[in-house]
Protein backbone atom coordinates (compact mmCIF):
# COMPACT_ATOMS: atom_id res chain seq x y z
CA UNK A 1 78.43 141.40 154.71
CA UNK A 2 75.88 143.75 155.47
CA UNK A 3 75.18 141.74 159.01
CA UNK A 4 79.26 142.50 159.91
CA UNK A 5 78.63 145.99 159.91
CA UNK A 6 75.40 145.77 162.00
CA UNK A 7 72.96 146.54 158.95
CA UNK A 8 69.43 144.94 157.65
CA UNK A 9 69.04 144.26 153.99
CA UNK A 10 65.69 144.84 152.35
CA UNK A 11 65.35 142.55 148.82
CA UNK A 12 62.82 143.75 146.81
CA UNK A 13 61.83 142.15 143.91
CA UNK A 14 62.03 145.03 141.06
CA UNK A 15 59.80 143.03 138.27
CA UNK A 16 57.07 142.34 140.90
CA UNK A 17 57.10 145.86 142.44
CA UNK A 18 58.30 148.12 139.02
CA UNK A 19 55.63 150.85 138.66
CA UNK A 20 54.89 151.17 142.51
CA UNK A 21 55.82 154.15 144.00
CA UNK A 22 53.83 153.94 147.05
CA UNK A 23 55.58 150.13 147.84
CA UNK A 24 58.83 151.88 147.48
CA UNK A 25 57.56 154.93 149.30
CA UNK A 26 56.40 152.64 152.35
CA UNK A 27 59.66 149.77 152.48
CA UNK A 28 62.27 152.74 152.03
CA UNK A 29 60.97 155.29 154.32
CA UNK A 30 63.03 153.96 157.42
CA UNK A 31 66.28 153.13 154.95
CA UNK A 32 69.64 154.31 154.81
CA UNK A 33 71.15 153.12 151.63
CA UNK A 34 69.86 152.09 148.65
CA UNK A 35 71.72 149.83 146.26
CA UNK A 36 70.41 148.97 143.16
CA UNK A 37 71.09 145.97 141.17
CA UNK A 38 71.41 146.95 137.66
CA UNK A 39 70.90 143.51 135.30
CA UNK A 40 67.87 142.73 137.93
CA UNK A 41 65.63 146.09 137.35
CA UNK A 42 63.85 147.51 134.92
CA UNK A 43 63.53 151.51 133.89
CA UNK A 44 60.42 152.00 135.48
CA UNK A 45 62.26 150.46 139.17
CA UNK A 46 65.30 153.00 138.21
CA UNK A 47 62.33 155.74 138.00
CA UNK A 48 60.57 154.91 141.14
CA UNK A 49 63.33 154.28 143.40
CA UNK A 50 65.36 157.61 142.08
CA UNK A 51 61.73 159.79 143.42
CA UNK A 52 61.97 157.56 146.90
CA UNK A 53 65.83 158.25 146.90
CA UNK A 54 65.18 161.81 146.41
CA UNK A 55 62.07 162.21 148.98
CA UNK A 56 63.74 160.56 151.86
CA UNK A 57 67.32 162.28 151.07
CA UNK A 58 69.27 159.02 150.91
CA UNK A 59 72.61 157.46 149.93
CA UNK A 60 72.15 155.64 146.51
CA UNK A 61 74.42 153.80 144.52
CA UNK A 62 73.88 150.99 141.39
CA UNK A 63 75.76 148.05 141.46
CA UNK A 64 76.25 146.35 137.73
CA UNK A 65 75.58 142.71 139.63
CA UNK A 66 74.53 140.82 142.34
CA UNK A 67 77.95 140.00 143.21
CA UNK A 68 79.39 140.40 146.81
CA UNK A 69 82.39 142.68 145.78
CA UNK A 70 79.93 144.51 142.71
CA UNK A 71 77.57 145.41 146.37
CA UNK A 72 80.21 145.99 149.04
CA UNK A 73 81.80 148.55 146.56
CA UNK A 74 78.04 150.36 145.90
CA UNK A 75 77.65 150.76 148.95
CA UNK A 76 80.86 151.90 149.84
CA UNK A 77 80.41 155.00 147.13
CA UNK A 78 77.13 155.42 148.59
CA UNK A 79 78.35 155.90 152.13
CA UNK A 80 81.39 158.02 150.76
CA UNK A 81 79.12 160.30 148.11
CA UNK A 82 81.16 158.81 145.33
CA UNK A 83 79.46 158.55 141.74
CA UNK A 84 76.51 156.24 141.75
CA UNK A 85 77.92 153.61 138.67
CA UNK A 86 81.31 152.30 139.16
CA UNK A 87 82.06 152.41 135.58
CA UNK A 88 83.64 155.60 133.87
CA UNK A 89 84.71 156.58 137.24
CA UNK A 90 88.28 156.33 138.64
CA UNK A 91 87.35 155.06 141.97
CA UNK A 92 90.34 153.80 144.44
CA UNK A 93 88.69 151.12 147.14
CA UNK A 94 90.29 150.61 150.32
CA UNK A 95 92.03 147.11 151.01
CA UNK A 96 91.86 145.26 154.00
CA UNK A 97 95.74 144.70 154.77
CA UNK A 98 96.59 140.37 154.89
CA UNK A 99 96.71 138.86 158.54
């Protein structure tokens, strides 16, 4: 998905990397969206990414899985400055009309 629209994902493992700052300082500094996977972090990821989020002014949104639809939609509120979590929030998605 992410290769369709001309982009580079960046995996990083949040139980490996939790309580570094500086990693996250260093492999987000040339980013332009963040999602985060929210059943595969821990607080302490939460924590470090929201001070890299907030340092390098980017577009940040939490996606409950790994899914391909639970991502395409974080993103999509990241790119639109929609509500980070999906859930509580009234959110209308755009559909691709059937060919």
């Amino acid at each position: 998905m992410i290769d369709e629209h001309n982009g580079h994902a960046l995996l990083i493992d949040a139980f490996k990397h939790s309580n570094s700052a500086s990693f996250y300082n260093q492999q987000l500094s040339q980013t332009d969206i963040v999602v985060m996977v929210q059943n595969q972090n821990k607080h302490a990821t939460s924590k470090a990414l929201s001070k890299a989020v907030k340092q390098y002014d980017l577009k940040m949104a939490i996606a409950n899985g790994g899914g391909l639809q639970q991502i395409e939609r974080a993103m999509y509120r990241a790119v639109k400055g929609l509500p980070a979590f999906e859930s509580g929030n009234l959110i209308t998605y755009p559909q691709a009309e059937a060919q």
